[in-house]
N, C-alpha and C. Protein backbone atom coordinates (compact mmCIF):
# COMPACT_ATOMS: atom_id res chain seq x y z
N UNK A 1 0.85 -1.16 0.00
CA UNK A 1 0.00 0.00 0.00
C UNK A 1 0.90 1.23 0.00
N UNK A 2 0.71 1.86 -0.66
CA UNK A 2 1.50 3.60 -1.41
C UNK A 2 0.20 4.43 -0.42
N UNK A 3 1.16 5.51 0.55
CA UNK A 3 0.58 6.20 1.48
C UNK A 3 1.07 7.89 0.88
N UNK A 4 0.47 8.83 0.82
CA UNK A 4 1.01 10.34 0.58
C UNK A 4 -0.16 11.11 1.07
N UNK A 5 -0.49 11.56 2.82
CA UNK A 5 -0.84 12.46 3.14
C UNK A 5 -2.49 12.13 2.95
N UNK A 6 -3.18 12.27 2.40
CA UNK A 6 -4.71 11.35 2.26
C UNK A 6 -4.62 10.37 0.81
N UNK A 7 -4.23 10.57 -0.15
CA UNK A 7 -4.30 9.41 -0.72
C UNK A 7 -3.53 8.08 -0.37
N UNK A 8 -4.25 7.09 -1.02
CA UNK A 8 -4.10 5.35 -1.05
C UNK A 8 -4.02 5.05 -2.28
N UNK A 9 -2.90 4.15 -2.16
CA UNK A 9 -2.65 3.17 -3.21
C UNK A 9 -2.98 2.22 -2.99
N UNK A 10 -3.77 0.97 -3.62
CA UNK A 10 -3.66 -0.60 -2.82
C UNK A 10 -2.59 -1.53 -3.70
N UNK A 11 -2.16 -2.28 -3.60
CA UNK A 11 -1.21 -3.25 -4.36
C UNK A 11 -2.48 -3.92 -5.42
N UNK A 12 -1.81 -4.55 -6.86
CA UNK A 12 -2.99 -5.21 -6.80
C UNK A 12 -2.88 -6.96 -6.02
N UNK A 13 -2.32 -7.19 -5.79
CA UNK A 13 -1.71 -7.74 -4.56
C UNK A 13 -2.65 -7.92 -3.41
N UNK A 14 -2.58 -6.70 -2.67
CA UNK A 14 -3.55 -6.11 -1.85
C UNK A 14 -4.86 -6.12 -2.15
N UNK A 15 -5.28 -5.87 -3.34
CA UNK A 15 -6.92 -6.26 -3.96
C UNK A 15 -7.16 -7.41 -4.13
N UNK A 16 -6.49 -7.89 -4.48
CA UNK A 16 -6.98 -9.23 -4.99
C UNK A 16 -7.08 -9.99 -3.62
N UNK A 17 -6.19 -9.79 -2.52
CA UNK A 17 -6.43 -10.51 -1.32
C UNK A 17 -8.02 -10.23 -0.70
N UNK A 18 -7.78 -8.96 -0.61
CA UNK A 18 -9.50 -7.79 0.05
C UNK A 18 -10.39 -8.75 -0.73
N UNK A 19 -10.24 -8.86 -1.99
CA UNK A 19 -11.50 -9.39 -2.72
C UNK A 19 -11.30 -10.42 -2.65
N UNK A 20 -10.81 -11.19 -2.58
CA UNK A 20 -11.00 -13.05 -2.17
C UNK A 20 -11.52 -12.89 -0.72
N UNK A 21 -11.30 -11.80 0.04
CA UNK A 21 -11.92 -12.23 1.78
C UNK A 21 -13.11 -11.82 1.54
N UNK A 22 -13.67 -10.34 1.24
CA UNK A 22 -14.57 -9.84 0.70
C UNK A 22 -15.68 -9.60 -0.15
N UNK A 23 -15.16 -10.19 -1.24
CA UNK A 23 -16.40 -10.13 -2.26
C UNK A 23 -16.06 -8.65 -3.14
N UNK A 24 -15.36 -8.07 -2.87
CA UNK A 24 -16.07 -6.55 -3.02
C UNK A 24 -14.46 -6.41 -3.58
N UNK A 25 -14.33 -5.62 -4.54
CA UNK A 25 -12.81 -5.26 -5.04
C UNK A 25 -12.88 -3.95 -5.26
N UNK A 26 -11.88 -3.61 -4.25
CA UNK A 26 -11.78 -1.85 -3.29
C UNK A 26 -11.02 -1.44 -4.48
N UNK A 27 -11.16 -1.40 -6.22
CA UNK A 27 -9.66 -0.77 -7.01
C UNK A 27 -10.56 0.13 -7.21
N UNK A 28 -11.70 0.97 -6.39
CA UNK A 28 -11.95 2.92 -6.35
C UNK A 28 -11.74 3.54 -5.28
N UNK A 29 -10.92 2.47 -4.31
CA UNK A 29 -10.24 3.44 -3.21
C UNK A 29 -9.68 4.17 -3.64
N UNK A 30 -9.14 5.48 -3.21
CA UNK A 30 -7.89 6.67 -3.42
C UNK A 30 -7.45 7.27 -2.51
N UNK A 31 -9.19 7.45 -1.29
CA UNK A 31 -8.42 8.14 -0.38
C UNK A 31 -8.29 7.45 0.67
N UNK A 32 -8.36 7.82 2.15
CA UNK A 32 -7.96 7.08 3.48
C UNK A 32 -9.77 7.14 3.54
N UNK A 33 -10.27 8.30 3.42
CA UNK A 33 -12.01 8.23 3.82
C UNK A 33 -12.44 6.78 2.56
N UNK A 34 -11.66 6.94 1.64
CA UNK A 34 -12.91 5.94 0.84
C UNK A 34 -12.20 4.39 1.16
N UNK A 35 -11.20 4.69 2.28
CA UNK A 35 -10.50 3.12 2.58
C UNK A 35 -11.14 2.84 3.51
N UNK A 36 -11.52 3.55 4.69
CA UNK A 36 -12.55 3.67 6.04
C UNK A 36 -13.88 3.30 5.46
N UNK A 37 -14.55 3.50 4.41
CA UNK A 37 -15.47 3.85 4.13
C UNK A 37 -15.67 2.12 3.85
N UNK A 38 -15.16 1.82 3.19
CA UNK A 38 -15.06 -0.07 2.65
C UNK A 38 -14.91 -0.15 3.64
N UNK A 39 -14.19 -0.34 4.56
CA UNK A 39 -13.58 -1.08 5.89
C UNK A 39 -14.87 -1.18 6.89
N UNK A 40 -15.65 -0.22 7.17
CA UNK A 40 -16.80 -0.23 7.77
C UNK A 40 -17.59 -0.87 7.13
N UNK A 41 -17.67 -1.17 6.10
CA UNK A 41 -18.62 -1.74 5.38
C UNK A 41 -18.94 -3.26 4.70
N UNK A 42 -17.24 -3.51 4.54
CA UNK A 42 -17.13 -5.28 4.29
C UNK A 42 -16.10 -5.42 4.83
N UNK A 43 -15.46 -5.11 6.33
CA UNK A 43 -14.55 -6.00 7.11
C UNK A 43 -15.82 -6.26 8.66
N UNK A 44 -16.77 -6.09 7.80
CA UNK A 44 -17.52 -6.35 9.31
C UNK A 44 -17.66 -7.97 9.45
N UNK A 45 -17.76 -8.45 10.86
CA UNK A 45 -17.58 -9.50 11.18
C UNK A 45 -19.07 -10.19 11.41
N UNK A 46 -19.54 -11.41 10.90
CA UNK A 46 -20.60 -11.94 10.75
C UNK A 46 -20.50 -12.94 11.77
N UNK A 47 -21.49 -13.36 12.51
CA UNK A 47 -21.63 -14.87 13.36
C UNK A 47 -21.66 -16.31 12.73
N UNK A 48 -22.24 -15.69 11.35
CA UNK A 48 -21.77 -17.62 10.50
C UNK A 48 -20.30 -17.61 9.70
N UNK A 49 -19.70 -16.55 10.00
CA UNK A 49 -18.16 -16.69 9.53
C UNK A 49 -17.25 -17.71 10.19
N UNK A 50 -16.54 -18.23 9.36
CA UNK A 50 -15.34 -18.77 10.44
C UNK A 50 -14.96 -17.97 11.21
N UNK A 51 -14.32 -18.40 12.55
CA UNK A 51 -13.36 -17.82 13.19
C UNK A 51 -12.26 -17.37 12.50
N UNK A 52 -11.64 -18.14 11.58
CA UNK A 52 -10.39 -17.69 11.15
C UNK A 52 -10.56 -16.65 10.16
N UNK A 53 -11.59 -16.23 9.61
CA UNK A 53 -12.48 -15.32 8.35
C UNK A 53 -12.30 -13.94 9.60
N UNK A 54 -13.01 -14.20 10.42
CA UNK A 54 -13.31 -13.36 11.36
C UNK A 54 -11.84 -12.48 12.66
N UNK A 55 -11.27 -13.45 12.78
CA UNK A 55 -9.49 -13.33 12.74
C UNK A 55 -8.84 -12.08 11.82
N UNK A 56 -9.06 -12.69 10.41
CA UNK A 56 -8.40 -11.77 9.68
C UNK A 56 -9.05 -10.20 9.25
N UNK A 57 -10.22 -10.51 9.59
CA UNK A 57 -10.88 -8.79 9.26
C UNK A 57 -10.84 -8.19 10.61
N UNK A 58 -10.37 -8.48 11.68
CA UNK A 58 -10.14 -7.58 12.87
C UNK A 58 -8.59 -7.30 12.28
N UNK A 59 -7.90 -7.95 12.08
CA UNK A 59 -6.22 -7.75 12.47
C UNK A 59 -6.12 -6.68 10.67
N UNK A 60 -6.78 -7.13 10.25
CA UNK A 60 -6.91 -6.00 8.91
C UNK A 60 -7.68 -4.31 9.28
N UNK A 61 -8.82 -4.65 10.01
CA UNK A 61 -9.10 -3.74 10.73
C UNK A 61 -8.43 -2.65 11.54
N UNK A 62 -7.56 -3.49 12.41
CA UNK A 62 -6.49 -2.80 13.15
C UNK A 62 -5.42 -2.24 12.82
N UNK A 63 -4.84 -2.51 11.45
CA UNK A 63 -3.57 -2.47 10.53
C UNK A 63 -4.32 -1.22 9.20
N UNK A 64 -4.95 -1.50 9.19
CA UNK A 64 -5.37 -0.64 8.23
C UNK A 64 -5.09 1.42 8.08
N UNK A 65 -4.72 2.39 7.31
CA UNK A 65 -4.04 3.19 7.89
C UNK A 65 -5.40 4.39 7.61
N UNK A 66 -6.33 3.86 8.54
CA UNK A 66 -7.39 4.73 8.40
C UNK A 66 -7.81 5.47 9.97
């Protein structure tokens, strides 16, 4: 991820991971609000998820530079 002050870069690297956990492929992020903005919206954690599904969208959650 390429950081400069409010814009975001994602790897496509980085997308392609988001969207295999997700469903949802974040390549109209740009800024930190429209990275927050996904993040609230499909790293939320469901009760019929795996644990380990559910694992990785907190620690992505937490890492994330929003």
């Amino acid at each position: 991820m390429l950081l400069h002050e409010q814009q975001v870069r994602l790897t496509e690297r980085e997308r392609a991971i988001l969207y295999r956990l997700t469903g949802s492929d974040p390549c109209h992020i740009t800024t930190r609000q429209q990275l927050k903005e996904w993040a609230d919206c499909y790293l939320q954690s469901f009760p019929d998820e795996g644990m380990e599904i559910q694992l990785i969208k907190k620690v992505l959650r937490l890492h994330l530079p929003i």
